[in-house]
C-alpha atoms as a PDB file:
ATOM      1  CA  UNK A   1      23.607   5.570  -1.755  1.00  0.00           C
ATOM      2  CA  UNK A   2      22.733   5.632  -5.750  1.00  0.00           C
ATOM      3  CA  UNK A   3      21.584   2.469  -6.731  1.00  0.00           C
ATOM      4  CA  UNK A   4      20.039   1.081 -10.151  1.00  0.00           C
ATOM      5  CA  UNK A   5      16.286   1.051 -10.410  1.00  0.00           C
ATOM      6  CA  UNK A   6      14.150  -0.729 -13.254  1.00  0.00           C
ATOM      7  CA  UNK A   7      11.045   1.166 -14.618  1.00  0.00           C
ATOM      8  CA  UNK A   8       7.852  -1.056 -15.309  1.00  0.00           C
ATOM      9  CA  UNK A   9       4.527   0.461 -16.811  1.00  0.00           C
ATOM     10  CA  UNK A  10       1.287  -0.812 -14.226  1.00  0.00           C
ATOM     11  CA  UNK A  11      -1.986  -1.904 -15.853  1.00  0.00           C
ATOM     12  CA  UNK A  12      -3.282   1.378 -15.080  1.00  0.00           C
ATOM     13  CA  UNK A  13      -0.531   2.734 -17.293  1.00  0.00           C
ATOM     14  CA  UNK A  14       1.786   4.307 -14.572  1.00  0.00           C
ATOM     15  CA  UNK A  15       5.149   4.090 -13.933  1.00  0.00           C
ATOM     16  CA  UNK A  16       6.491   2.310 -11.363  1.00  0.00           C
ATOM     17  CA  UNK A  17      10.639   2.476 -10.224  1.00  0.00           C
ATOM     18  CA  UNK A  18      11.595  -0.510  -8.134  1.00  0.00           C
ATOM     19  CA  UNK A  19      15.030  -1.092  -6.642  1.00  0.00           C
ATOM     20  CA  UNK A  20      16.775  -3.780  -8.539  1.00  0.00           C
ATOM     21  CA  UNK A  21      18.022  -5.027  -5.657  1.00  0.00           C
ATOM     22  CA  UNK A  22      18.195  -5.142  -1.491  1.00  0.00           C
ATOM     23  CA  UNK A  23      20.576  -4.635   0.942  1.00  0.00           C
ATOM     24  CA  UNK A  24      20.988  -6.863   3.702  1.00  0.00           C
ATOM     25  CA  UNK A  25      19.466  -4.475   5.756  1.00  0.00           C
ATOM     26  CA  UNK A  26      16.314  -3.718   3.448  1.00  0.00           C
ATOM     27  CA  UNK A  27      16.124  -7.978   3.126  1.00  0.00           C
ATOM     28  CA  UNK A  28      16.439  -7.780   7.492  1.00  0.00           C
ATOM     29  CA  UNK A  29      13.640  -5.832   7.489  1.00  0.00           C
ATOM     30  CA  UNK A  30      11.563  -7.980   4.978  1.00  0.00           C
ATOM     31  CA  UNK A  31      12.681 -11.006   7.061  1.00  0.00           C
ATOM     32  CA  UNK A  32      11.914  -9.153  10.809  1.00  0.00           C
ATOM     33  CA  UNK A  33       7.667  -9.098   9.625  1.00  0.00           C
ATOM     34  CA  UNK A  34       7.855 -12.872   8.610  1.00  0.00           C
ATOM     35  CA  UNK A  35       9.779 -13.858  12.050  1.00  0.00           C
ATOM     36  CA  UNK A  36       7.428 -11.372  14.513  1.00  0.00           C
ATOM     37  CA  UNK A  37       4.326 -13.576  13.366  1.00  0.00           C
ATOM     38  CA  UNK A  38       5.851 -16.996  13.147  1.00  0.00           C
ATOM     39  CA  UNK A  39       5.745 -19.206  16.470  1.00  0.00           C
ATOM     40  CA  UNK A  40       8.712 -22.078  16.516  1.00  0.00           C
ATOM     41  CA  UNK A  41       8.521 -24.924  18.835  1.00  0.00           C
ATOM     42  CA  UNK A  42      12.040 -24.938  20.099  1.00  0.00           C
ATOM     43  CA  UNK A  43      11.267 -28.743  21.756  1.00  0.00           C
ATOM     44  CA  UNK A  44      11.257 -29.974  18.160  1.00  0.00           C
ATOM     45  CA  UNK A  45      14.401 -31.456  16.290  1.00  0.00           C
ATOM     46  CA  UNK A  46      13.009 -30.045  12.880  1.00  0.00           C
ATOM     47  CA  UNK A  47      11.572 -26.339  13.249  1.00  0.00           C
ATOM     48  CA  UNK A  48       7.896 -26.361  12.033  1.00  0.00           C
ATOM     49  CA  UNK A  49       5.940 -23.438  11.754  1.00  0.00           C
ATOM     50  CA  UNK A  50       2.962 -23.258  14.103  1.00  0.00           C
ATOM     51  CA  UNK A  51       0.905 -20.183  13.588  1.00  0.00           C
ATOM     52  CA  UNK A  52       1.115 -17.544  10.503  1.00  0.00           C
ATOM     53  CA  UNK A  53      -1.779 -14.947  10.711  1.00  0.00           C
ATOM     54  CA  UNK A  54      -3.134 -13.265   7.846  1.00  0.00           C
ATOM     55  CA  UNK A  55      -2.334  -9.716   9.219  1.00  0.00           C
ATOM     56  CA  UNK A  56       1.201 -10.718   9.446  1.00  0.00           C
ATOM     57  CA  UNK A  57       1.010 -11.427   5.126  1.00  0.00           C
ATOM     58  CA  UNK A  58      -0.997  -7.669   5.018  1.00  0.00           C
ATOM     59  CA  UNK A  59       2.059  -6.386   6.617  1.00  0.00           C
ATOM     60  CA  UNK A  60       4.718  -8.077   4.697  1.00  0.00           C
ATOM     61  CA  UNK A  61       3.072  -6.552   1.113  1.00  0.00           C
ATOM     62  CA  UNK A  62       2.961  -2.797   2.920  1.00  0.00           C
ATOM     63  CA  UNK A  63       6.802  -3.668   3.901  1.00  0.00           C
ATOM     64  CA  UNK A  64       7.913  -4.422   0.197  1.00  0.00           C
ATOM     65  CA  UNK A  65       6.365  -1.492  -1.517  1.00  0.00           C
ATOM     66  CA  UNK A  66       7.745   0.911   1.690  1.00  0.00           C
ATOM     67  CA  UNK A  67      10.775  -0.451   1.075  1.00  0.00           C
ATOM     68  CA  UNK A  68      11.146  -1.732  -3.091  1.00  0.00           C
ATOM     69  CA  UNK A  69       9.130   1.023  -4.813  1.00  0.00           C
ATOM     70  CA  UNK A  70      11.315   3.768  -5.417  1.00  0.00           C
ATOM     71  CA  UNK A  71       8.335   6.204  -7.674  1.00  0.00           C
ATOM     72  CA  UNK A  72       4.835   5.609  -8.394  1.00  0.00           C
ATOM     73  CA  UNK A  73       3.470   7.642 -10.762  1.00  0.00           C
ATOM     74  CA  UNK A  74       6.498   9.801 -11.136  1.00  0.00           C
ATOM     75  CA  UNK A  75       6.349  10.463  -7.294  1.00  0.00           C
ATOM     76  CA  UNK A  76       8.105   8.972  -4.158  1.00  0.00           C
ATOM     77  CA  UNK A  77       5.726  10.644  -1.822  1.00  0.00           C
ATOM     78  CA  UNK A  78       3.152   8.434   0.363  1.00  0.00           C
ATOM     79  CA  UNK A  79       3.561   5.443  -2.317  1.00  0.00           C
ATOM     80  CA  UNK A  80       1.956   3.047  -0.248  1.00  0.00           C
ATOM     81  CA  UNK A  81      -1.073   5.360   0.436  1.00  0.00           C
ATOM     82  CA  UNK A  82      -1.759   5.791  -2.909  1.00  0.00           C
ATOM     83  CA  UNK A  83      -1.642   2.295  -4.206  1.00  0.00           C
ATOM     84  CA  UNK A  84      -4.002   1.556  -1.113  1.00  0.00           C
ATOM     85  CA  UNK A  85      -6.059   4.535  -2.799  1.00  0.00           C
ATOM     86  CA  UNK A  86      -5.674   2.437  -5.850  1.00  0.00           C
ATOM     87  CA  UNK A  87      -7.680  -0.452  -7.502  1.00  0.00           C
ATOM     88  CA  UNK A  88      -6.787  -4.382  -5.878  1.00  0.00           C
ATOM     89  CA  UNK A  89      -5.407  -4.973  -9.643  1.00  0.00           C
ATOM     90  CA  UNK A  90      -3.201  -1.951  -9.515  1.00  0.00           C
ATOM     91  CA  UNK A  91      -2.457  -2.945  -5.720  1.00  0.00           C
ATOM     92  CA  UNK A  92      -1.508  -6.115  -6.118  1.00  0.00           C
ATOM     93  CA  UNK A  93       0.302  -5.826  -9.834  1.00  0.00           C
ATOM     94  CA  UNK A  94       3.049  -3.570  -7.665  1.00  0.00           C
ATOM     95  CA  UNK A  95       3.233  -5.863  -4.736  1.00  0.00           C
ATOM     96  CA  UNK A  96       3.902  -8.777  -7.088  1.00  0.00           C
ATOM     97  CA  UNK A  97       6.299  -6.862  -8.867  1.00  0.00           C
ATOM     98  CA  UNK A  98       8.170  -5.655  -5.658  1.00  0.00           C
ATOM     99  CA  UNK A  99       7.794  -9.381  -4.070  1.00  0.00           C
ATOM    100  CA  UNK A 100      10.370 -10.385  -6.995  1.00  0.00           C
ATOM    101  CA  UNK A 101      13.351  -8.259  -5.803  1.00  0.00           C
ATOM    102  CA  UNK A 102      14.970 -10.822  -3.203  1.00  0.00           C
ATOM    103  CA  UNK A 103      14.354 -13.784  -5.214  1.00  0.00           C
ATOM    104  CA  UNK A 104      18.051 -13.426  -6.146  1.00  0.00           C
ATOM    105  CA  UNK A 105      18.331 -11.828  -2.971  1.00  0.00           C
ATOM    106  CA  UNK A 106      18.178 -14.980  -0.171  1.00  0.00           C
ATOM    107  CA  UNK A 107      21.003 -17.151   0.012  1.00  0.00           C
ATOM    108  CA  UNK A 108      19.636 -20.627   0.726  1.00  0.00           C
ATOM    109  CA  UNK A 109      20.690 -22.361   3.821  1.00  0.00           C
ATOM    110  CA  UNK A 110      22.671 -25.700   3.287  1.00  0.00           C
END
């Protein structure tokens, strides 16, 4: 499926094609790394959240560029790799950038 991408420059210069938007599947996915690390006490009335572990955060940032960044550097091949290859700026610059997508994305619950 052809879908619109949006072209940013990165501090290092590069460019960097990012979905403009999810699916629900691609949002599933995002959604499935934040659920596998969250414990919910199912005793309580109001669901609280009882343990988040940083590896389960690590994972969520590799799941947004694997599934957001279309072309880094005028190449789809082993994105994530190379931003990991890349300086923390650079790094975190595209994670921030793909961590915007589903803002407009999630339908709140009422």
């Amino acid at each position: 499926m052809e879908r619109e991408t949006t072209k940013i420059k990165t501090p290092s210069g590069k460019e960097l094609e990012l979905k403009a938007w999810l699916t629900a599947r691609e949002r599933n996915e995002l959604r499935r790394v934040f659920l596998e690390g969250v414990q919910i006490d199912p005793n309580r009335k109001d669901a609280t959240l009882k343990d988040l572990s940083g590896e389960v955060l690590e994972k969520a940032e590799h799941k947004y560029v694997e599934i957001v960044v279309e072309k880094y550097d005028g190449s789809a091949e082993n994105v994530l790799g190379r931003l990991l290859d890349a300086s923390p700026q650079e790094y975190d610059f595209v994670v921030a950038e793909a961590g915007k997508i589903d803002k407009g994305n999630f339908t709140q619950a009422k």
